[in-house]
C-alpha atoms as a PDB file:
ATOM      1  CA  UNK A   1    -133.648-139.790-131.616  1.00  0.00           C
ATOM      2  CA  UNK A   2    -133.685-141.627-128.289  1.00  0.00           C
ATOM      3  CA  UNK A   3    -133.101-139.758-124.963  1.00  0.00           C
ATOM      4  CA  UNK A   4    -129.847-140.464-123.415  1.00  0.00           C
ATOM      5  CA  UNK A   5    -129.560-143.284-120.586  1.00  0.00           C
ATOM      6  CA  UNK A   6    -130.136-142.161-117.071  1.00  0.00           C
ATOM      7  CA  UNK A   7    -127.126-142.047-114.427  1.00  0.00           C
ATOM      8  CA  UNK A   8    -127.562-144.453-111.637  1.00  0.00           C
ATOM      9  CA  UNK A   9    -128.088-142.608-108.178  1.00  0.00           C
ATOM     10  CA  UNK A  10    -125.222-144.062-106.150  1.00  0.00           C
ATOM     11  CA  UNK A  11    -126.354-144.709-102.622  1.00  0.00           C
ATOM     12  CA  UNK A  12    -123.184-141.627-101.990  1.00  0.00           C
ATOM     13  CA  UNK A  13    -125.105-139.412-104.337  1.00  0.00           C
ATOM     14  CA  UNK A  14    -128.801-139.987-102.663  1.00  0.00           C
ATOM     15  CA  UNK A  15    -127.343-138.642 -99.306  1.00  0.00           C
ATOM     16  CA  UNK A  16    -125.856-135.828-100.586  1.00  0.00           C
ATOM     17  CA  UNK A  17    -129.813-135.358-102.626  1.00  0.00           C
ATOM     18  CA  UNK A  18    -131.331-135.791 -98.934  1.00  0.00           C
ATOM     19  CA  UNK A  19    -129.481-133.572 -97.470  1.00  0.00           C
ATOM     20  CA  UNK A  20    -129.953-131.110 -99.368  1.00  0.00           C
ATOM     21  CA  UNK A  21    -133.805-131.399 -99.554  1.00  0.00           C
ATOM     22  CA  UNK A  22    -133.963-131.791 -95.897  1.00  0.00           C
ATOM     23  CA  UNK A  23    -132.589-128.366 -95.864  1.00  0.00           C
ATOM     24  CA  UNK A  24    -134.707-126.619 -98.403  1.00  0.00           C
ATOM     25  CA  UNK A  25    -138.020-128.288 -96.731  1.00  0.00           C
ATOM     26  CA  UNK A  26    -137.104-128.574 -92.913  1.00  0.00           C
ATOM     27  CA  UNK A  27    -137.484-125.146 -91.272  1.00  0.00           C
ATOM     28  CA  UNK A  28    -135.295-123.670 -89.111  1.00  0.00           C
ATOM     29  CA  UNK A  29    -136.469-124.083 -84.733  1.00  0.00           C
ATOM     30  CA  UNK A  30    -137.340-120.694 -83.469  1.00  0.00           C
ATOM     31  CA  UNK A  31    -134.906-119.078 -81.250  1.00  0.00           C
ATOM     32  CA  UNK A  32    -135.798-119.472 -77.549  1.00  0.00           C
ATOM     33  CA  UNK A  33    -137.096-116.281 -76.288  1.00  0.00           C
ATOM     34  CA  UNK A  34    -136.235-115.770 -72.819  1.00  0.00           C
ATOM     35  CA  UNK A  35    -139.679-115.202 -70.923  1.00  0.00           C
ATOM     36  CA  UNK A  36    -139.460-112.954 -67.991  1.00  0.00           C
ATOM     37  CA  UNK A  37    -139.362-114.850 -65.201  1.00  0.00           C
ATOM     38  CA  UNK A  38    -136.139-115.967 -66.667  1.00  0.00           C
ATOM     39  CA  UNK A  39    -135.460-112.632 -67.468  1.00  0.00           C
ATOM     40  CA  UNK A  40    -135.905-111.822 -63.831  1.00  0.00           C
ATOM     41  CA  UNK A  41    -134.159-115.220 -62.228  1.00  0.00           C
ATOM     42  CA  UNK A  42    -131.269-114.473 -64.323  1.00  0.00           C
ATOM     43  CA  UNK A  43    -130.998-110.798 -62.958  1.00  0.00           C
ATOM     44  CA  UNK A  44    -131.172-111.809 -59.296  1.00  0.00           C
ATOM     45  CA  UNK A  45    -128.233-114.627 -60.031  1.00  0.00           C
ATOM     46  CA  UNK A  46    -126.085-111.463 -61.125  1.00  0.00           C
ATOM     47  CA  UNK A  47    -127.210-109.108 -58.417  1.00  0.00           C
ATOM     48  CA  UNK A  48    -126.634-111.991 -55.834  1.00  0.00           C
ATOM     49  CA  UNK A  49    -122.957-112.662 -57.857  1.00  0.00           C
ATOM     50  CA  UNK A  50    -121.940-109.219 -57.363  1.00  0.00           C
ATOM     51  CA  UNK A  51    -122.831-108.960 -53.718  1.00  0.00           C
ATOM     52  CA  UNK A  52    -120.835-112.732 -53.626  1.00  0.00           C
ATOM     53  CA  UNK A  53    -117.769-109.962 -54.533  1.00  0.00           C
ATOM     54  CA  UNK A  54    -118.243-107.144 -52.573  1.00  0.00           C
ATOM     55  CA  UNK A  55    -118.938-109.723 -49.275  1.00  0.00           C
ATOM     56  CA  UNK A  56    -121.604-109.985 -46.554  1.00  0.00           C
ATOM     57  CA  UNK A  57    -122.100-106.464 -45.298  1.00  0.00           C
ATOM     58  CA  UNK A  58    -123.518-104.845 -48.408  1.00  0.00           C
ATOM     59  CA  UNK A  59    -125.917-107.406 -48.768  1.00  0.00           C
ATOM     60  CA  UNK A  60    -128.517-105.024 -48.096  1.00  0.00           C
ATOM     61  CA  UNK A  61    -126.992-102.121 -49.913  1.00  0.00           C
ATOM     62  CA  UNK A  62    -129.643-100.216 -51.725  1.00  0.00           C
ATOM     63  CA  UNK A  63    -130.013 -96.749 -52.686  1.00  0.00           C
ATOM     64  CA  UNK A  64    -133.549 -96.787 -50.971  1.00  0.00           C
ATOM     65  CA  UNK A  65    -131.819 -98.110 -47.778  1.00  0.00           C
ATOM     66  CA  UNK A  66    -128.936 -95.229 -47.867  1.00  0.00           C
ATOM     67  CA  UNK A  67    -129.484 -93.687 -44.515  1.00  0.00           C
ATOM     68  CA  UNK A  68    -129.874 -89.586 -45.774  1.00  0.00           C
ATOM     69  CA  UNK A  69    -129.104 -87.337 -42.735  1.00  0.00           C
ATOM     70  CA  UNK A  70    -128.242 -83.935 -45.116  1.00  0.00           C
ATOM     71  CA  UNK A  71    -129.197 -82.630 -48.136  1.00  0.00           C
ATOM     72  CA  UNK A  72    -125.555 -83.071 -49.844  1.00  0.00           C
ATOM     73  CA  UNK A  73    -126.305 -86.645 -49.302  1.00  0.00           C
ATOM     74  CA  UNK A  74    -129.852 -86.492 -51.153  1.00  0.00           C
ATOM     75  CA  UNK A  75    -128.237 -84.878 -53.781  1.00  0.00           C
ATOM     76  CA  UNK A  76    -126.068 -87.752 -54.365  1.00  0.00           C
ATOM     77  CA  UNK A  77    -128.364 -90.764 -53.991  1.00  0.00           C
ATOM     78  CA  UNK A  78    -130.686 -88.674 -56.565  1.00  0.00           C
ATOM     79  CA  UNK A  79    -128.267 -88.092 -59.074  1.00  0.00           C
ATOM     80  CA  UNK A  80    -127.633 -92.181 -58.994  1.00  0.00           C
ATOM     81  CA  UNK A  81    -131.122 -92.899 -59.314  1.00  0.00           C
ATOM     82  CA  UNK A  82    -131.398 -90.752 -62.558  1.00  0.00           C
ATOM     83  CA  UNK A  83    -128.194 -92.230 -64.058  1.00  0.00           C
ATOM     84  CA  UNK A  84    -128.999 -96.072 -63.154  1.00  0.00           C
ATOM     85  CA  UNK A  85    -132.686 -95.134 -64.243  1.00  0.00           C
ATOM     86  CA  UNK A  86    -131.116 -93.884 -68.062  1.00  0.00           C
ATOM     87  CA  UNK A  87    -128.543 -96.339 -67.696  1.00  0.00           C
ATOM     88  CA  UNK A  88    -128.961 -97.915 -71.278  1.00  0.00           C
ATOM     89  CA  UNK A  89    -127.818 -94.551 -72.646  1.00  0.00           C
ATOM     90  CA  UNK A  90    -124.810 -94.164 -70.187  1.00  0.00           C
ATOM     91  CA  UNK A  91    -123.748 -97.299 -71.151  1.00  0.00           C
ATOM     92  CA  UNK A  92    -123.658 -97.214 -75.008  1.00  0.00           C
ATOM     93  CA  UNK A  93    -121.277 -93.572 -74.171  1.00  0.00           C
ATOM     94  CA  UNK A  94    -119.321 -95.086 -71.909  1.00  0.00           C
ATOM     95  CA  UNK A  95    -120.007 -92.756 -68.790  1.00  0.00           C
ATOM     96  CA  UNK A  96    -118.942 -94.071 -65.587  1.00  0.00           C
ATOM     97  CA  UNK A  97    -119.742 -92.566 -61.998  1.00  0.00           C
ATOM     98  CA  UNK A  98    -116.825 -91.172 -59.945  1.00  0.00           C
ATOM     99  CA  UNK A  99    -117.841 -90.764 -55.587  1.00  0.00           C
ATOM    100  CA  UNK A 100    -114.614 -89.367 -53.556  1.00  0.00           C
ATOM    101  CA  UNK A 101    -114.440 -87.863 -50.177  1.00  0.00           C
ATOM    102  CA  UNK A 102    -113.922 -89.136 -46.505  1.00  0.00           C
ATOM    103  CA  UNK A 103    -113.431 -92.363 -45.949  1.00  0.00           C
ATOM    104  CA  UNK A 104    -116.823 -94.147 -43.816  1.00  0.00           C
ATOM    105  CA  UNK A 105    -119.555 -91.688 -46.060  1.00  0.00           C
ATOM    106  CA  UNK A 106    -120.987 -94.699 -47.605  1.00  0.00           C
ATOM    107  CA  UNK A 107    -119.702 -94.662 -51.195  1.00  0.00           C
ATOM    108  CA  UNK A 108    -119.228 -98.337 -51.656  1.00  0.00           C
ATOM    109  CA  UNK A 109    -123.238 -98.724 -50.541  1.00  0.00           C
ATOM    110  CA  UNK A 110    -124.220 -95.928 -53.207  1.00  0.00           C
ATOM    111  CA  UNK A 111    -122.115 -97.525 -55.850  1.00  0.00           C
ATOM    112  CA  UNK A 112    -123.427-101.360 -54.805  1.00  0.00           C
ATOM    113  CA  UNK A 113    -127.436 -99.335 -54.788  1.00  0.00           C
ATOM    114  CA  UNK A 114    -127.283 -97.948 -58.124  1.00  0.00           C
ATOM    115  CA  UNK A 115    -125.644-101.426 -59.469  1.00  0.00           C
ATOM    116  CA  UNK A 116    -128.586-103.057 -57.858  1.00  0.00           C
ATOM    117  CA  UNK A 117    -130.843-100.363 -59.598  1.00  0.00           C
ATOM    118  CA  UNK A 118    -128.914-100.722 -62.838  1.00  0.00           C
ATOM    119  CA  UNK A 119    -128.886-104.462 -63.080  1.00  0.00           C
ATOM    120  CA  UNK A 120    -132.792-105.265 -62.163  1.00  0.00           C
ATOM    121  CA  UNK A 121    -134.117-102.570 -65.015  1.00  0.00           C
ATOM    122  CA  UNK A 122    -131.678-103.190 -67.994  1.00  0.00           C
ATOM    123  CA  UNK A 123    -129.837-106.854 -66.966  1.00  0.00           C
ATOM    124  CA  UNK A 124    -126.522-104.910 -66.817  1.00  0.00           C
ATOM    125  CA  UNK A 125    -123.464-107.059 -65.718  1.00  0.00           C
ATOM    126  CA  UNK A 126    -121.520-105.744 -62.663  1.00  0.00           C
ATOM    127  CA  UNK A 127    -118.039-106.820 -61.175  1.00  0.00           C
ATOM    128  CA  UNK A 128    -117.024-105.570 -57.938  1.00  0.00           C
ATOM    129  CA  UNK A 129    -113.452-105.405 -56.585  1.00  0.00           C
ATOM    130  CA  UNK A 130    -111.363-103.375 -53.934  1.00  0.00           C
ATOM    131  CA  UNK A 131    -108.023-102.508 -54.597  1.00  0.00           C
ATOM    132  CA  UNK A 132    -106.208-104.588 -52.099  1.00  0.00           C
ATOM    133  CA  UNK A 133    -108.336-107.670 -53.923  1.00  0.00           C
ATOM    134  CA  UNK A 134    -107.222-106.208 -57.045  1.00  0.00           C
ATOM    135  CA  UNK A 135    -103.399-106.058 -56.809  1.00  0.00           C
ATOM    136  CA  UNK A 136    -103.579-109.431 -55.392  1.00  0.00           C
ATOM    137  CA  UNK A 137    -105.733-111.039 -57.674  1.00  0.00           C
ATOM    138  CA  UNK A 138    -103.677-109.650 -60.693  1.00  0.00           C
ATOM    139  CA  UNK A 139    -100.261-110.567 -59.326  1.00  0.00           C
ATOM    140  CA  UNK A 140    -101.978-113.925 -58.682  1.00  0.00           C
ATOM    141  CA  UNK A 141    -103.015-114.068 -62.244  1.00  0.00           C
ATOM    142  CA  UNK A 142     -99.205-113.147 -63.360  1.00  0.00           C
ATOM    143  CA  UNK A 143     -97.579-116.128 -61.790  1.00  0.00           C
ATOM    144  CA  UNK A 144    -100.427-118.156 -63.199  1.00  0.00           C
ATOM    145  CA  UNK A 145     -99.010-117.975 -66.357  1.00  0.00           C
ATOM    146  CA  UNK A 146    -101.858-116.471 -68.296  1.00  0.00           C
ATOM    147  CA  UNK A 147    -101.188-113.964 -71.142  1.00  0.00           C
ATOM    148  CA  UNK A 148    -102.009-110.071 -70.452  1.00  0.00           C
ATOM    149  CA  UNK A 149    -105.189-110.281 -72.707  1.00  0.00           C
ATOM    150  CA  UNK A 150    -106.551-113.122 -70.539  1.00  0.00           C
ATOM    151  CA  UNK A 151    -105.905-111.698 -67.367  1.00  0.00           C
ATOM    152  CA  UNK A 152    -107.183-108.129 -68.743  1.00  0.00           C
ATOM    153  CA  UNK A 153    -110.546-109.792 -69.764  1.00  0.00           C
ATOM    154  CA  UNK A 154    -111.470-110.794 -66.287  1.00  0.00           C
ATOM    155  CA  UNK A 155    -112.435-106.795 -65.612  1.00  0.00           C
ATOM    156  CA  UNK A 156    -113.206-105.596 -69.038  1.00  0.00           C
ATOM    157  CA  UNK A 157    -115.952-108.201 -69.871  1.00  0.00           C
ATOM    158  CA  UNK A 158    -118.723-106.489 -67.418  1.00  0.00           C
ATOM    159  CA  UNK A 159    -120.781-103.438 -68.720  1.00  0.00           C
ATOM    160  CA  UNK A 160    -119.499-101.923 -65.368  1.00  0.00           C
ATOM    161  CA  UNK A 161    -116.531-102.389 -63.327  1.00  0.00           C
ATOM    162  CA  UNK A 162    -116.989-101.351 -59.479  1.00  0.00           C
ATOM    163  CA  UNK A 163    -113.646-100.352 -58.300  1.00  0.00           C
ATOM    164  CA  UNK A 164    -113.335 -99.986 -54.436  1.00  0.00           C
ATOM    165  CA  UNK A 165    -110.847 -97.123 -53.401  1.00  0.00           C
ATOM    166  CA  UNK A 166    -108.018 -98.271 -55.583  1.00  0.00           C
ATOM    167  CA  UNK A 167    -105.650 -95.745 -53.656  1.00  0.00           C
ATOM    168  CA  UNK A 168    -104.498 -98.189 -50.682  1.00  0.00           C
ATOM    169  CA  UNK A 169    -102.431 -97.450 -47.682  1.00  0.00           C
ATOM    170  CA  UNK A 170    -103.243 -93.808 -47.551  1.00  0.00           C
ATOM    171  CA  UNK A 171    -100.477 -92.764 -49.965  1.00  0.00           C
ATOM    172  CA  UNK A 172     -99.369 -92.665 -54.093  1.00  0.00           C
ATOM    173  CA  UNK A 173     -99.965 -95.755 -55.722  1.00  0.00           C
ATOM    174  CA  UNK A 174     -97.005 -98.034 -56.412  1.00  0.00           C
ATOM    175  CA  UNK A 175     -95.480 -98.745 -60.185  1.00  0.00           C
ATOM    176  CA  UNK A 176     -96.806-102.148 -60.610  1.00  0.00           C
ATOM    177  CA  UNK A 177    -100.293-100.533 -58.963  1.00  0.00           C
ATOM    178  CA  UNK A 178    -100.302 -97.930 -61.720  1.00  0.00           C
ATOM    179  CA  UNK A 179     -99.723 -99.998 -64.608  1.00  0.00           C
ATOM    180  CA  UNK A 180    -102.419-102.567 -63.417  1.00  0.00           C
ATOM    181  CA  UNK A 181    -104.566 -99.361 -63.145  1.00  0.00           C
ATOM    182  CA  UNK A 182    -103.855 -97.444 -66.329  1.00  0.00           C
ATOM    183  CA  UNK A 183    -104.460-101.348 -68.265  1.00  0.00           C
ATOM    184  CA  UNK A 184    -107.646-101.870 -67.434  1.00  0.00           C
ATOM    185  CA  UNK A 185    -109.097 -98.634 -66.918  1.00  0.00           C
ATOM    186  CA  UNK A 186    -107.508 -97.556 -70.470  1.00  0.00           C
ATOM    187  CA  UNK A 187    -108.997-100.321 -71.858  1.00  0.00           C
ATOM    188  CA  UNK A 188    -112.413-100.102 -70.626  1.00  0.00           C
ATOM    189  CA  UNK A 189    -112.202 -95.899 -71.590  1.00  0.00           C
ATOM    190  CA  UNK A 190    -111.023 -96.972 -75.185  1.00  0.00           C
ATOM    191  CA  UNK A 191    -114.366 -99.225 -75.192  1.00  0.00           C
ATOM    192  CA  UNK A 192    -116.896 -97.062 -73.845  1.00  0.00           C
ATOM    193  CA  UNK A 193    -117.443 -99.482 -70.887  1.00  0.00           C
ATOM    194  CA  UNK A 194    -118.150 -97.497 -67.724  1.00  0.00           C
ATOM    195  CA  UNK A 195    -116.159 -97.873 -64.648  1.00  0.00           C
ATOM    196  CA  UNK A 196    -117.256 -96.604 -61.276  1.00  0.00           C
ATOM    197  CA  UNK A 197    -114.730 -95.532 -58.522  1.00  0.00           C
ATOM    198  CA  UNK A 198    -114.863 -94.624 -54.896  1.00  0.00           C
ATOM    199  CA  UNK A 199    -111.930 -92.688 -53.686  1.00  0.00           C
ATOM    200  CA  UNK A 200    -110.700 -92.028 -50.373  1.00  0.00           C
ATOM    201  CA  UNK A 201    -109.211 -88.507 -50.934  1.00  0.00           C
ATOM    202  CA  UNK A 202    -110.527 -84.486 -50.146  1.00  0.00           C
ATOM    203  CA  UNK A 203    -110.269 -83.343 -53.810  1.00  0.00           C
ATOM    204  CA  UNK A 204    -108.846 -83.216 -57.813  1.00  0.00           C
ATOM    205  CA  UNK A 205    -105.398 -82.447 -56.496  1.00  0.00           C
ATOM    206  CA  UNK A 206    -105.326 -85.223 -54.292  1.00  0.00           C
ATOM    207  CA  UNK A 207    -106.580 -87.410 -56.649  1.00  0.00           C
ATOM    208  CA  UNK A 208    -103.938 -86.358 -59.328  1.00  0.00           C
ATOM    209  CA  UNK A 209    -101.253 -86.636 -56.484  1.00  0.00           C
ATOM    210  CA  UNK A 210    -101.980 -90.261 -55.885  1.00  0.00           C
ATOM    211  CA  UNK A 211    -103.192 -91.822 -58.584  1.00  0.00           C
ATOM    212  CA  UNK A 212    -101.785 -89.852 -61.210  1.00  0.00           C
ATOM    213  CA  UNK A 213    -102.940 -87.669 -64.351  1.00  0.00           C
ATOM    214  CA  UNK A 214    -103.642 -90.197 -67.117  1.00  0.00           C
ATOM    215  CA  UNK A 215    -105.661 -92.339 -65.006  1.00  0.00           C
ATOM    216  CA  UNK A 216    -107.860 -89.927 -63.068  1.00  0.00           C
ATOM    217  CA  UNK A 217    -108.588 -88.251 -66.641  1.00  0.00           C
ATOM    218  CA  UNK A 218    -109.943 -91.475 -68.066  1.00  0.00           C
ATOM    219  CA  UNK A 219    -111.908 -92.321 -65.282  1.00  0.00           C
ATOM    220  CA  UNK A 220    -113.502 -88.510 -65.058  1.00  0.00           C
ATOM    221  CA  UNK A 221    -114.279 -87.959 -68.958  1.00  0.00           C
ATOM    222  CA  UNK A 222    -118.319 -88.079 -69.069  1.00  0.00           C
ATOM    223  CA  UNK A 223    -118.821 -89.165 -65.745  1.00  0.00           C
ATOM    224  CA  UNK A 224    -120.870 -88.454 -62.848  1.00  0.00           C
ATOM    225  CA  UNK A 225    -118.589 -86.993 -60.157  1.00  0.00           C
ATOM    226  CA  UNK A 226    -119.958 -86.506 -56.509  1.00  0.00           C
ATOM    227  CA  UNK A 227    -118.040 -85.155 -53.268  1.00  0.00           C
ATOM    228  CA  UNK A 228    -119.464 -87.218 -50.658  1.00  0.00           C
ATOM    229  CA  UNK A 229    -118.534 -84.636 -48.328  1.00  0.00           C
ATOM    230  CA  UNK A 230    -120.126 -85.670 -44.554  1.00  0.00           C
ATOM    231  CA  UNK A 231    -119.527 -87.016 -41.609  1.00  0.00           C
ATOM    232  CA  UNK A 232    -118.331 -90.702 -41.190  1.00  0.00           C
ATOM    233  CA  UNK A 233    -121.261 -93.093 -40.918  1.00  0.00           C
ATOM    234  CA  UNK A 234    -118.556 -95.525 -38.826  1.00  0.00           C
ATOM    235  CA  UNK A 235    -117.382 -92.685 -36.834  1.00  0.00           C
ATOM    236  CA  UNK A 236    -120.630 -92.105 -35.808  1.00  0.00           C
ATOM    237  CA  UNK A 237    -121.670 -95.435 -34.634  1.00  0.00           C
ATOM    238  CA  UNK A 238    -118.798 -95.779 -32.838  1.00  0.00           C
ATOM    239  CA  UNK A 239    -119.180 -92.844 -31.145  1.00  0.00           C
ATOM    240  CA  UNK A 240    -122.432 -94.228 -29.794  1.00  0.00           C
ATOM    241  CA  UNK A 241    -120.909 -97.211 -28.039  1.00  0.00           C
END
């Protein structure tokens, strides 16, 4: 018995055959591993990013350069060099950092040292923004047209959000303040992403007064709280001239 006639390859049919030897014999390009002075170039563009945000005066800011003048203040820049030192592990719970006390202590330079600190040993990403800034920026984004979820994203993309005394004017927070607030800080809290706060105010109470339950719970669960209770480091200079 005589085998059966062979199909003619169509030209259609020998590119579909190519292709899919072409797959089964070319191998697959490595994935670029980053080397480390890319590592390291790409760390310094987000350290020099988030000092871009928080503006010319903290570009200095480190925790080595915090000027200690009492032990309370040791304390402090300690217990930020242990958490930005294990910071891996506070990220993955979702454990922020929490300074209050008189306004002119330095809290915005301890917050801007650690993020240094955190950023050059494990490449975290770090947004910065005060709470005038804030409010602006989010009514800004409102008239812009842009859905909640895409203005929301702005401050929940970064491992850590740096919030800069959200508690303006010396009094309670507005309505529209306190929903921009409780958004992103509930957000970040459902997500284990850590947010760090500075807050002008004396204690708990005052906290709870002006910013209100809800919030202040979210952004004190697992978090390193510090009174930065000393005198004003602007005071003091001023007092000099």
């Amino acid at each position: 018995m005589s085998d059966s006639p062979t199909q003619p390859i169509t030209p259609a049919l020998q590119r579909v055959i190519d292709r899919i030897l072409s797959r089964q014999t070319m191998p697959e390009p490595p994935a670029h591993v980053a080397t480390d002075d890319e590592i390291a170039r790409a760390r310094q563009k987000r350290i020099a990013d988030l000092l871009a945000d928080a503006g010319k005066r903290y570009h200095a800011a480190t925790l080595a350069s915090y000027e200690v003048t009492c032990a309370k203040q040791g304390e402090v820049v300690n217990a930020l060099y242990a958490y930005a030192g294990r910071f891996d592990r506070e990220r993955v719970a979702g454990n922020g950092v929490l300074l209050f006390g008189p306004s002119g202590t330095g809290k915005d330079h301890l917050l801007l040292g650690a993020a240094r600190l955190a950023i050059l040993k494990h490449g975290a990403s770090v947004r910065w923004r005060n709470g005038v800034d804030l409010y602006s920026e989010w009514r800004d984004l409102i008239d812009s047209g842009q859905s909640e979820w895409e203005r929301i994203r702005t401050y929940t993309n970064p491992d850590v959000l740096i919030l800069s005394d959200p508690l303006t004017c010396g009094e309670a927070i507005t309505g529209f303040q306190s929903q921009v607030l409780m958004q992103i800080v509930d957000r970040r809290y459902r997500n284990c992403q850590p947010t760090w706060i500075s807050l002008n105010v004396m204690d708990g109470d005052e906290a709870q007064i002006r910013m209100g339950r809800p919030i202040l719970e979210r952004l004190s669960h697992g978090t390193l709280v510090r009174f930065c209770n000393w005198p004003s480091y602007r005071a003091a200079k001023a007092r000099k001239l």
